[in-house]
N, C-alpha and C. Protein backbone atom coordinates (compact mmCIF):
# COMPACT_ATOMS: atom_id res chain seq x y z
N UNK A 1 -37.75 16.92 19.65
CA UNK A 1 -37.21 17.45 20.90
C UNK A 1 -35.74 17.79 20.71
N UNK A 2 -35.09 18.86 21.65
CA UNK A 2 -34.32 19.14 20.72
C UNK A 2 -33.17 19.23 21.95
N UNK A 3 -31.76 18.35 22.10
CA UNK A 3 -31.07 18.44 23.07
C UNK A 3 -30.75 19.88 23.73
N UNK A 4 -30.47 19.78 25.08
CA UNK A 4 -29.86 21.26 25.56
C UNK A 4 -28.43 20.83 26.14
N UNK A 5 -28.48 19.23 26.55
CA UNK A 5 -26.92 19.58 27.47
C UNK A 5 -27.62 19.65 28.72
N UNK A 6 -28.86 19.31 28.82
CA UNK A 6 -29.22 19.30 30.47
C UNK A 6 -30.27 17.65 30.89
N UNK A 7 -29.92 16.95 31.74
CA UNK A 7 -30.50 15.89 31.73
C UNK A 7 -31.76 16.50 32.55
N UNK A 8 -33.16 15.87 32.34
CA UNK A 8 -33.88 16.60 32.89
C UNK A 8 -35.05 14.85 33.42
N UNK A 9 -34.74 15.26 34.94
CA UNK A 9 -35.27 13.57 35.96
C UNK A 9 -36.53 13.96 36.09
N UNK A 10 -38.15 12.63 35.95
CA UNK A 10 -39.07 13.43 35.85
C UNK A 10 -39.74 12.43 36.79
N UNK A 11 -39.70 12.38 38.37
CA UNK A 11 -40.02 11.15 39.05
C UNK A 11 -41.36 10.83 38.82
N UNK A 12 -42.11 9.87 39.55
CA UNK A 12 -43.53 9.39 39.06
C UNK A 12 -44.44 10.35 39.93
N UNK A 13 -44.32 11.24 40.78
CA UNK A 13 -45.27 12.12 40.80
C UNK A 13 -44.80 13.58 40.07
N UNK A 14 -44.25 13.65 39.06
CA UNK A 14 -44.62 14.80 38.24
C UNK A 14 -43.52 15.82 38.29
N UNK A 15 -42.86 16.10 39.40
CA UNK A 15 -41.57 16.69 39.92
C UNK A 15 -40.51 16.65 38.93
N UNK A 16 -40.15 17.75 38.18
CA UNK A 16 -39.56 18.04 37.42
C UNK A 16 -37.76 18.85 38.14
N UNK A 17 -36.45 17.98 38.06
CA UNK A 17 -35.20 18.27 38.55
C UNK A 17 -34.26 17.99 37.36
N UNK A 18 -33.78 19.30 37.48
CA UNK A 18 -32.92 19.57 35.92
C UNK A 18 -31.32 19.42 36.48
N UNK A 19 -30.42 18.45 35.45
CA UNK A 19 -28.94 18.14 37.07
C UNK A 19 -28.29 19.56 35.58
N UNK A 20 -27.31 19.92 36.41
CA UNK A 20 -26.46 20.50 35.68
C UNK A 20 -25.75 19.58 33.93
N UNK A 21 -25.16 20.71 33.51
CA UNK A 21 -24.24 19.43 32.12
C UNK A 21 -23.06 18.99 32.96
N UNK A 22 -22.72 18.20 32.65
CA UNK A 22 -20.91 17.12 32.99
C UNK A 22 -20.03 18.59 32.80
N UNK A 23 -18.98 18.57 33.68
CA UNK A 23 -17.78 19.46 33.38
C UNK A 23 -17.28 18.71 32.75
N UNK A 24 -16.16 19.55 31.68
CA UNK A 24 -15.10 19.57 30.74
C UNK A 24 -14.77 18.24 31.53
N UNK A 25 -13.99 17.61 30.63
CA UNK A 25 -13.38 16.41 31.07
C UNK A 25 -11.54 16.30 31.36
N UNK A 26 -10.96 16.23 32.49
CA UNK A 26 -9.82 17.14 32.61
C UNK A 26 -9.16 16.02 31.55
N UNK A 27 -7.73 16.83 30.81
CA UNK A 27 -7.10 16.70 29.76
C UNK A 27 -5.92 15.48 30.61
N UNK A 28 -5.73 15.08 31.98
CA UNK A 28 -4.38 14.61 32.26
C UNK A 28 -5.11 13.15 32.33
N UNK A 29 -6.68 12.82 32.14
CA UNK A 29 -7.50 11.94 32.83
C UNK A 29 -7.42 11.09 31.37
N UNK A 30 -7.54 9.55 31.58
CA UNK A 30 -8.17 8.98 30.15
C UNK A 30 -9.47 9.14 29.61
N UNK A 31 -9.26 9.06 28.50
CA UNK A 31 -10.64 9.54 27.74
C UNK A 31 -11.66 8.16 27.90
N UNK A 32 -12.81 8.23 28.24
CA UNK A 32 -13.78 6.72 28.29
C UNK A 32 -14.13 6.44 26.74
N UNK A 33 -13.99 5.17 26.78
CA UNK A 33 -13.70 4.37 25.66
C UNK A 33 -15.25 4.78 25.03
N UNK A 34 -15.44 5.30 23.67
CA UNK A 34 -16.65 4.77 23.00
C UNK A 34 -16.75 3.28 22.05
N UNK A 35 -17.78 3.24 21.44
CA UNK A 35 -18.17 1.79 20.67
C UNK A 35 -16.84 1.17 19.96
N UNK A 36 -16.67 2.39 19.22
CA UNK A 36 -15.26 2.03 17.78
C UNK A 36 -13.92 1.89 18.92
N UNK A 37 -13.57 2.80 19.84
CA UNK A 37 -12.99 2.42 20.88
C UNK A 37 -12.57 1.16 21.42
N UNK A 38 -13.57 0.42 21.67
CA UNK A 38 -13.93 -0.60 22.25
C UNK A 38 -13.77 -1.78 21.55
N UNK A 39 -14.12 -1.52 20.45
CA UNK A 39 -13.88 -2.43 19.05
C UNK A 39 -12.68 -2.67 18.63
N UNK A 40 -11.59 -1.39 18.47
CA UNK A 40 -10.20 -1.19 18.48
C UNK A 40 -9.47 -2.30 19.48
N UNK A 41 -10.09 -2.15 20.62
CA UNK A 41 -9.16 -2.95 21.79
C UNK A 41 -9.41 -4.37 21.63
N UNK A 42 -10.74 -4.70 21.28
CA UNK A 42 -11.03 -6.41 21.32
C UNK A 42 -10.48 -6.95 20.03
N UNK A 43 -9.92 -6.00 18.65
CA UNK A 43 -9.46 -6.10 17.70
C UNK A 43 -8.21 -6.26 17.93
N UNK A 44 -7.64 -5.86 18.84
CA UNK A 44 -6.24 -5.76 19.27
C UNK A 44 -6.08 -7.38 19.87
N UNK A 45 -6.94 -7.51 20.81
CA UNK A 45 -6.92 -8.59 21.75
C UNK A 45 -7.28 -10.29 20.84
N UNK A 46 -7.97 -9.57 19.53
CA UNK A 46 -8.29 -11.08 18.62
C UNK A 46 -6.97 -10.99 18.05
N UNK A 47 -6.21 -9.70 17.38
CA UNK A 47 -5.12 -10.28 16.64
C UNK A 47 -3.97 -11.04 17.49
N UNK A 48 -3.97 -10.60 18.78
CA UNK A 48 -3.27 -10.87 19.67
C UNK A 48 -3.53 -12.57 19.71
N UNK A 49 -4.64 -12.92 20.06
CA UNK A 49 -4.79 -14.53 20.31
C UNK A 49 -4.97 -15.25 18.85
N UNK A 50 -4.95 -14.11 17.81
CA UNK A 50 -4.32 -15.07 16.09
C UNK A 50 -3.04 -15.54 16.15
N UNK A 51 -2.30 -14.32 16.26
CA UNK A 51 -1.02 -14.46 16.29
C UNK A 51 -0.23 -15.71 17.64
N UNK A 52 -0.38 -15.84 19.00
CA UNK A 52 -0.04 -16.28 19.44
C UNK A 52 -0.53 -17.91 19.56
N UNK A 53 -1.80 -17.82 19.78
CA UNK A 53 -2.68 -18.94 19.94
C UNK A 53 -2.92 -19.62 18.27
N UNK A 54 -2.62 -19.32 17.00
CA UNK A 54 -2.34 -19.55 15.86
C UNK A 54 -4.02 -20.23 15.70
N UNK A 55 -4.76 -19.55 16.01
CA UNK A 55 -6.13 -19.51 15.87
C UNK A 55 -6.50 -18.87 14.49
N UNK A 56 -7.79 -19.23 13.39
CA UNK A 56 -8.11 -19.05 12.60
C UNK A 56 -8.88 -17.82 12.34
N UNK A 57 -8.82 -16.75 11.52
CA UNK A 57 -9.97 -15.82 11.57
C UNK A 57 -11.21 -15.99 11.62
N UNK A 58 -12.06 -17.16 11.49
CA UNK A 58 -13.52 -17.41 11.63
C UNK A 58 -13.57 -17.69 13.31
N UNK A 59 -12.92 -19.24 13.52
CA UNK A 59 -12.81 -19.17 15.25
C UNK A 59 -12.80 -17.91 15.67
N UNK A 60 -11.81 -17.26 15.57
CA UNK A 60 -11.61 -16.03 16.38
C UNK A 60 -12.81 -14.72 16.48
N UNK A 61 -13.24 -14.92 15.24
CA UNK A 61 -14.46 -13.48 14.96
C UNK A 61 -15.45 -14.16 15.37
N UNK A 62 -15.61 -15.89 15.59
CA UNK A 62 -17.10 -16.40 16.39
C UNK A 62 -16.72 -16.43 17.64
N UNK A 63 -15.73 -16.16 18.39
CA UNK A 63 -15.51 -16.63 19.70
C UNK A 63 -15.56 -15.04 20.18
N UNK A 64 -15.06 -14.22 19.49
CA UNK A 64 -15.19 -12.55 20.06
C UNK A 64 -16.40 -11.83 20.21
N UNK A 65 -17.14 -12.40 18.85
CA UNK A 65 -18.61 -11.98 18.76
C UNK A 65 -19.45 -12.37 19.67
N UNK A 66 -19.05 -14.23 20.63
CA UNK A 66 -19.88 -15.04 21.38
C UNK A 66 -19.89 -14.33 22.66
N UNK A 67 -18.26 -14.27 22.69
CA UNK A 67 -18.41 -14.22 24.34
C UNK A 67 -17.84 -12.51 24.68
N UNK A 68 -16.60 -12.41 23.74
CA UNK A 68 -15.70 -10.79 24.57
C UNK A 68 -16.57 -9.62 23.96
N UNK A 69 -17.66 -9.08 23.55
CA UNK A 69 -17.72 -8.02 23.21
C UNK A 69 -18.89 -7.70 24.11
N UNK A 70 -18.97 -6.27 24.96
CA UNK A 70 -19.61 -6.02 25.65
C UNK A 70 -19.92 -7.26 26.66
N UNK A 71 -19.35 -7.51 27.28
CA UNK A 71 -20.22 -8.74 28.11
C UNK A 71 -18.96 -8.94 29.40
N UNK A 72 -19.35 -9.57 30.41
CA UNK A 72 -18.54 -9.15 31.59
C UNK A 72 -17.89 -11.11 31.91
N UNK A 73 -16.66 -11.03 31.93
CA UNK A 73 -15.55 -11.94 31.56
C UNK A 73 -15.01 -12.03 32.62
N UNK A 74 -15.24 -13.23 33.51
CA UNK A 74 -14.04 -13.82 34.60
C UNK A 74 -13.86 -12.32 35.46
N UNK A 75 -15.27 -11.74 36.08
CA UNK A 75 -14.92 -10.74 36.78
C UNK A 75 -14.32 -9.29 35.99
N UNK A 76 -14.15 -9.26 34.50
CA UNK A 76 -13.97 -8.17 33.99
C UNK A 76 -15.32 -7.71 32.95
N UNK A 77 -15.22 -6.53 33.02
CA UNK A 77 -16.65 -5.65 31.99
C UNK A 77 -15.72 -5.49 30.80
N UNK A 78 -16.63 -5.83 29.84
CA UNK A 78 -15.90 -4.85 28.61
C UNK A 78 -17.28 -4.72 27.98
N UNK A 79 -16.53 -3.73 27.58
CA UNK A 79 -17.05 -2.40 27.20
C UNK A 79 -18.03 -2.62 25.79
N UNK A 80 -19.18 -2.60 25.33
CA UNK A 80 -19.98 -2.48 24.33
C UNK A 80 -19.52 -2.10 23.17
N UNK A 81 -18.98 -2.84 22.02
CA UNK A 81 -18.06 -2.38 21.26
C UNK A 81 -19.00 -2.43 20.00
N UNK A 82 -18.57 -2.11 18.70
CA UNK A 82 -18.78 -2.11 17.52
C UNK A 82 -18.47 -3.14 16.72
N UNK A 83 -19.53 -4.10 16.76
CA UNK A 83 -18.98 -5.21 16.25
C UNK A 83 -18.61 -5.07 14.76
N UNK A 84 -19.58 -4.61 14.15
CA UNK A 84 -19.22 -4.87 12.51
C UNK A 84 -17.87 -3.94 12.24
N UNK A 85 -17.82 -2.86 13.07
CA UNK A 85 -16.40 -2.21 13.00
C UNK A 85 -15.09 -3.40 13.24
N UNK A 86 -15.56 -3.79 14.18
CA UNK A 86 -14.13 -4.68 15.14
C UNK A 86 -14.39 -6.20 13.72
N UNK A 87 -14.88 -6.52 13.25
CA UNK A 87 -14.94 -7.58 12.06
C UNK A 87 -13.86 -6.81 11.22
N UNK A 88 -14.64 -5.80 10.84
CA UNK A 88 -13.81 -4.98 9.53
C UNK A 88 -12.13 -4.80 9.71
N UNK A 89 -12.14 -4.77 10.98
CA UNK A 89 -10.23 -4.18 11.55
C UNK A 89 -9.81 -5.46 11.46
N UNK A 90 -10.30 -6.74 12.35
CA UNK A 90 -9.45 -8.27 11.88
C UNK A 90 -9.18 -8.91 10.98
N UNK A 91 -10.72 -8.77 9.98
CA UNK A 91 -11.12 -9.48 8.97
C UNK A 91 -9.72 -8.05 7.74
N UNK A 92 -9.50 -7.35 8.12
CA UNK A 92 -9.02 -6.50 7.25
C UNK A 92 -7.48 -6.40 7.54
N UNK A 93 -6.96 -6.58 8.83
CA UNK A 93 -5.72 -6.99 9.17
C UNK A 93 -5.11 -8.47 8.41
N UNK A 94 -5.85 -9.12 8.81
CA UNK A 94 -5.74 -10.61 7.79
C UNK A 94 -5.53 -10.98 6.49
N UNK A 95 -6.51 -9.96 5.81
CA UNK A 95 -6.79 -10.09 3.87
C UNK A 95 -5.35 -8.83 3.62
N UNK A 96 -4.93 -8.01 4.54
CA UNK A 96 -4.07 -6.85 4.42
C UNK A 96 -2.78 -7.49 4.80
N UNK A 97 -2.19 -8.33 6.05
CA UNK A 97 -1.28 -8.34 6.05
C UNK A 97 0.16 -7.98 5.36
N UNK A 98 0.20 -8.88 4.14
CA UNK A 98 1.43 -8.80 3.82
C UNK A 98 1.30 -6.98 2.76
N UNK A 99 0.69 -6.29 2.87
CA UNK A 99 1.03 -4.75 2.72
C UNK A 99 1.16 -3.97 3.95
N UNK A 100 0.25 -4.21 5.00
CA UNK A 100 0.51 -4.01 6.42
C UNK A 100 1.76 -4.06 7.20
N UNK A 101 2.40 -5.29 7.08
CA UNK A 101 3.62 -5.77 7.88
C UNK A 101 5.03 -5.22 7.16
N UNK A 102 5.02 -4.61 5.89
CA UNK A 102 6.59 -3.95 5.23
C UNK A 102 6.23 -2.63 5.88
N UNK A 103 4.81 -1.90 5.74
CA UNK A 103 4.91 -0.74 5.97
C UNK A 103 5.26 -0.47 7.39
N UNK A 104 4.86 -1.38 8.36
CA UNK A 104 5.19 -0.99 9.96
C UNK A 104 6.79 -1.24 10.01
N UNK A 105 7.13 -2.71 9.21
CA UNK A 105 8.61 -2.79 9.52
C UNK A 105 9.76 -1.30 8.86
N UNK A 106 9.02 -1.07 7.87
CA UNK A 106 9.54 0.22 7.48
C UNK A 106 9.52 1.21 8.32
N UNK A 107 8.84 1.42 9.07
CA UNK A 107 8.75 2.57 10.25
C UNK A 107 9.49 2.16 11.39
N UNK A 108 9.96 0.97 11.70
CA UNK A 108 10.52 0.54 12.83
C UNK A 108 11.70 0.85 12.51
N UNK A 109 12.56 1.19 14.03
CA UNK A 109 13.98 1.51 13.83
C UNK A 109 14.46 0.11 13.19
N UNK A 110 15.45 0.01 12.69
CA UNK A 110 16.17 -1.07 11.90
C UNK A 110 16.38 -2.39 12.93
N UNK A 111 16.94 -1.57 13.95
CA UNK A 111 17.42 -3.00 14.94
C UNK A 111 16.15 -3.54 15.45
N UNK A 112 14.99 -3.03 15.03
CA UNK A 112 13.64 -3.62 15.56
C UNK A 112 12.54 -3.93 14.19
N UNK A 113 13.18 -4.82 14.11
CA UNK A 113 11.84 -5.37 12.67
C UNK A 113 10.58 -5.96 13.21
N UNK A 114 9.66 -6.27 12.63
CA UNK A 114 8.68 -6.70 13.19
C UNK A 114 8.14 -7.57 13.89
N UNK A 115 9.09 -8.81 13.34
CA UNK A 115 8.87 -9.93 13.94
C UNK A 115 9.58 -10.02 15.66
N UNK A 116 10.16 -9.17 15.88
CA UNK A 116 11.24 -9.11 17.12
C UNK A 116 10.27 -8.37 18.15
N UNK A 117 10.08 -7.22 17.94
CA UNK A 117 9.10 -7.24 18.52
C UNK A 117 7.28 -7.80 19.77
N UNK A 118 7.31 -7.41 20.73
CA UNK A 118 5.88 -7.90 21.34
C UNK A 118 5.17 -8.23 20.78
N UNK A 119 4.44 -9.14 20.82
CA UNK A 119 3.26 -9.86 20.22
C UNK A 119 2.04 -8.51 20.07
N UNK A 120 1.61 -8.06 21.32
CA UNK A 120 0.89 -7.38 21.78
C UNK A 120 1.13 -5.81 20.66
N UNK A 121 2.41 -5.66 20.84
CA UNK A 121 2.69 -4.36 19.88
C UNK A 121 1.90 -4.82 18.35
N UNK A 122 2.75 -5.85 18.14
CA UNK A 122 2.64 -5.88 17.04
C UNK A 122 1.31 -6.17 16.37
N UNK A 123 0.32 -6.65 17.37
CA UNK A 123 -1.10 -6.49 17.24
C UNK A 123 -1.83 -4.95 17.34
N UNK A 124 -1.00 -4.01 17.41
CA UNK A 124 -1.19 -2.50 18.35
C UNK A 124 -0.93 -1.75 16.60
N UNK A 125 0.07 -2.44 16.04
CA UNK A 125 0.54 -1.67 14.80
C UNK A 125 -0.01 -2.24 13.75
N UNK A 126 -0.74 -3.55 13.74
CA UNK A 126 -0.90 -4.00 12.84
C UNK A 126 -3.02 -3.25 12.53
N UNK A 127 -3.15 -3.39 13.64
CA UNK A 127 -4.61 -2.81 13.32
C UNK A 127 -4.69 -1.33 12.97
N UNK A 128 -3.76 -0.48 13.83
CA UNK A 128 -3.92 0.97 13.31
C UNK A 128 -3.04 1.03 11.84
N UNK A 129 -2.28 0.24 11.62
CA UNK A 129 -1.61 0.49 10.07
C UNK A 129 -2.63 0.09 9.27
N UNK A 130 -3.40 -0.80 9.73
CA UNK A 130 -4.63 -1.35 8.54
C UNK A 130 -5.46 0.39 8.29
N UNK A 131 -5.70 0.76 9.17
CA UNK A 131 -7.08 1.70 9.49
C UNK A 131 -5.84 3.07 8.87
N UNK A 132 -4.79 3.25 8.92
CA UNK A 132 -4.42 4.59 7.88
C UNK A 132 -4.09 3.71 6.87
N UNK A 133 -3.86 2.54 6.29
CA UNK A 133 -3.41 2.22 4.77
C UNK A 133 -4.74 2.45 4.36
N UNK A 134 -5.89 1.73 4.71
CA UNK A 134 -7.34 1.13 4.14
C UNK A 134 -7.93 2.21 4.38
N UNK A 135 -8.57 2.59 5.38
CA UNK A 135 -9.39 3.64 5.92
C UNK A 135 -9.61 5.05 5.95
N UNK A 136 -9.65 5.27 4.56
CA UNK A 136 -9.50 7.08 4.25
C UNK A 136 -10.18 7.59 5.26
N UNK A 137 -11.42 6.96 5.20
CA UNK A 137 -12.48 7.96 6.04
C UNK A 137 -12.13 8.23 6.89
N UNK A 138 -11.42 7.63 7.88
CA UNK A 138 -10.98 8.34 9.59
C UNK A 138 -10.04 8.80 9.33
N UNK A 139 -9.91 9.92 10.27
CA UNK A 139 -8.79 10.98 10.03
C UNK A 139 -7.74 10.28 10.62
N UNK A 140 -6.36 10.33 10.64
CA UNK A 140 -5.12 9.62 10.78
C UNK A 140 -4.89 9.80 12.00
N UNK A 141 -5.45 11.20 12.47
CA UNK A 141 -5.10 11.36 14.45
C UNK A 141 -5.91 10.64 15.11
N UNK A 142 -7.09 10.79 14.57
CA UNK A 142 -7.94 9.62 15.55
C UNK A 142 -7.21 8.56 15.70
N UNK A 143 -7.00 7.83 14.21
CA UNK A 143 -6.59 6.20 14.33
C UNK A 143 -5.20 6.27 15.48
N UNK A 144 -4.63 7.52 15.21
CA UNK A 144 -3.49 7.03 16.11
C UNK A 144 -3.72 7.64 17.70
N UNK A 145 -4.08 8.56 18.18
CA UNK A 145 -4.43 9.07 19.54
C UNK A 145 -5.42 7.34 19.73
N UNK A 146 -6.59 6.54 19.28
CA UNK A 146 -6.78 5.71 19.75
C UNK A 146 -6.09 4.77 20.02
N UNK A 147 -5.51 4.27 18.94
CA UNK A 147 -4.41 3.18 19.39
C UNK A 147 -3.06 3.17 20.30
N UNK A 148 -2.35 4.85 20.49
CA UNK A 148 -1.97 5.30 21.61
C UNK A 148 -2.55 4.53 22.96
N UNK A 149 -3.77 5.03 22.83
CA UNK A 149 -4.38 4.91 24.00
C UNK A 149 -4.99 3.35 24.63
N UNK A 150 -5.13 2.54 23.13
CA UNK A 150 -4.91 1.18 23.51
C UNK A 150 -3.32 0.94 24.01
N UNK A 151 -2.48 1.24 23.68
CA UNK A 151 -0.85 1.03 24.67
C UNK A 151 -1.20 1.09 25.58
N UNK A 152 -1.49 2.50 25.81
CA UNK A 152 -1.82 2.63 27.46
C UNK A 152 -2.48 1.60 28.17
N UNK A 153 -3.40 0.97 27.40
CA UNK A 153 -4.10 -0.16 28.22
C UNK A 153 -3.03 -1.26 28.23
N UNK A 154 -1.89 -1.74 28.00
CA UNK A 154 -1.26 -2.57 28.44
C UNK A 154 0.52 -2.30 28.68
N UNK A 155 0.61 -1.26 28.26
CA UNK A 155 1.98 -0.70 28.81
C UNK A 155 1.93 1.02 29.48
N UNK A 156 2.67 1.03 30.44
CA UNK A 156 3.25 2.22 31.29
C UNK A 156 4.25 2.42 30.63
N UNK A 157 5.03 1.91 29.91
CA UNK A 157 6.48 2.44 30.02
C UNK A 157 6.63 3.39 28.56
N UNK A 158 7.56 3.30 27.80
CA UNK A 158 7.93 3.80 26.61
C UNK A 158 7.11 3.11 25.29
N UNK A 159 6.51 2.40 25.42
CA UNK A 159 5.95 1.68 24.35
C UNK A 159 4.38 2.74 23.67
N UNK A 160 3.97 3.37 24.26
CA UNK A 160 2.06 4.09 23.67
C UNK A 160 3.13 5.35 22.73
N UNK A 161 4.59 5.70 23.41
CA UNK A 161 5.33 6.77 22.71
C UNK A 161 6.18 6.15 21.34
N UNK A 162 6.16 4.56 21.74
CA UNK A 162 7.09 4.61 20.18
C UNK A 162 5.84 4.01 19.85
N UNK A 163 4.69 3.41 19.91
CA UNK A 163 3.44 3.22 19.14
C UNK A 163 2.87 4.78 17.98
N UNK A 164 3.00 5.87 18.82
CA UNK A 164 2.86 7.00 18.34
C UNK A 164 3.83 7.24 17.09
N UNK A 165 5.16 6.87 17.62
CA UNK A 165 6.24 7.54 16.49
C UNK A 165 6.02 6.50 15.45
N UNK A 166 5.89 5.21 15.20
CA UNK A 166 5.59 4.43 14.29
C UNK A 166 4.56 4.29 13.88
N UNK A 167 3.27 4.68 13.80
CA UNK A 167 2.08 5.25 13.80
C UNK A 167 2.30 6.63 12.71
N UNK A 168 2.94 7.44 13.54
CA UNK A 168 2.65 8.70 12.38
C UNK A 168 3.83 8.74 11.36
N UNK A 169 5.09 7.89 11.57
CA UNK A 169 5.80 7.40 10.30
C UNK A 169 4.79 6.59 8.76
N UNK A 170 3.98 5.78 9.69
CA UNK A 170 3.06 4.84 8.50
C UNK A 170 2.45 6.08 8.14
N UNK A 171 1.65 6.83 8.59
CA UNK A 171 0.56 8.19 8.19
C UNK A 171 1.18 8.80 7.15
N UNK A 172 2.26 8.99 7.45
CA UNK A 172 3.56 10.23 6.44
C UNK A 172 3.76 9.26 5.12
N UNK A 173 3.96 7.79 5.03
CA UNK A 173 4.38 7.11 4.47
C UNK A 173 3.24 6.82 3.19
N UNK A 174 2.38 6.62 4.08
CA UNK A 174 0.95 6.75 3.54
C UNK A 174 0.16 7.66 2.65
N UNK A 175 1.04 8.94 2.82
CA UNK A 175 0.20 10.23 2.49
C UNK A 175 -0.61 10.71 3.44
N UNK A 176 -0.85 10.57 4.60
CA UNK A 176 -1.86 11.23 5.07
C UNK A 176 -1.32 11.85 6.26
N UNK A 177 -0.11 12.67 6.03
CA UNK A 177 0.28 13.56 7.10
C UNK A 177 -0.27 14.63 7.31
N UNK A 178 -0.69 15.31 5.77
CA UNK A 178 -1.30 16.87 5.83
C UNK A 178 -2.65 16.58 5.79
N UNK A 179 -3.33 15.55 6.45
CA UNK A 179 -4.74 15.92 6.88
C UNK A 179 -4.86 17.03 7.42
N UNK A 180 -6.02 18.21 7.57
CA UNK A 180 -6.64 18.69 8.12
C UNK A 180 -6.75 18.01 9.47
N UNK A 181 -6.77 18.53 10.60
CA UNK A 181 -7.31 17.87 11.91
C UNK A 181 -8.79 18.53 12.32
N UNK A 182 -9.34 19.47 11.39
CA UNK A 182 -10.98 19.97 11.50
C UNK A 182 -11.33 19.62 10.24
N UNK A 183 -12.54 19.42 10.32
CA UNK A 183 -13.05 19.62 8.82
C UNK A 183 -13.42 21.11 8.41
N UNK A 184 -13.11 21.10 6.89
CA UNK A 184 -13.10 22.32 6.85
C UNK A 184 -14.89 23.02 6.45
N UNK A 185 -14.60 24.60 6.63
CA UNK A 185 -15.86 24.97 6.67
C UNK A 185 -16.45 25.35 5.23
């Protein structure tokens, strides 16, 4: 069967109602989180309770896997994530660190080294620096338009913009500025 882009409702007496496709999705709106998405943020939220709560990477990847992924928390939903992805970003932030943490402090303005820095940031830089040092396969805008967009989930202010500028400093640093942003034909 072969998709069209049209959902097609087929009630129990036989009645066949075709809904239109979804309009464009406006550009000023946030984008809805998919799986790897989703994975990104609870990856964010485990390094976050490593770092502060000085919790172990096994605790932490059995307690994320038990209870925060996809499953609805003290009145909050989250979102159906990718688990073996969201393993790979902690479990890979962890075994990566100390190549991880020169390259972000290298991108940080001087008067802001790493350790000075938000906890929260620094859980924000430490997973997307893993995913352009380690992670050829994803293209470098993804990793960073997502993790942008994890800022957004916990700051309004200037912070998703210097997440961006330190983000595509590591990319450049990295080699992977002149990605292609299509694949080519």
């Amino acid at each position: 069967m072969q998709e069209t882009g049209i959902l097609l409702l087929i009630p129990s007496d036989g009645t066949t109602f075709s809904m239109p496709q979804a309009k464009p999705r406006d550009p000023s709106t946030p984008r809805p989180a998919n799986q790897r998405g989703a994975a990104r943020l609870a990856a964010v939220q485990a390094l976050y309770q490593m770092d502060v709560g000085r919790q172990t990477l096994e605790d932490t990847l059995s307690q994320f896997s038990a209870v925060h992924l996809g499953r609805e928390i003290e009145g909050e939903e989250y979102l159906p994530a990718d688990a073996d992805f969201f393993r790979q970003i902690v479990s890979g932030v962890t075994r990566s660190q100390l190549e991880i943490d020169p390259a972000v402090d290298t991108a940080l303005a001087d008067s802001w080294p790493m350790g000075r820095i938000d906890a929260t940031l620094r859980a924000i830089l430490r997973a997307a620096a893993f995913e352009l040092l380690k992670r050829k396969d994803i293209p470098s805008r993804v990793v960073i338009t997502e993790y942008v967009d994890v800022a957004k989930a916990f700051y309004e202010d200037d912070a998703p913009k210097m997440v961006n500028g330190v983000l595509d400093q590591v990319a450049k640093t990295a080699g992977r500025d002149n990605e292609p942003t299509k694949p080519a034909k």
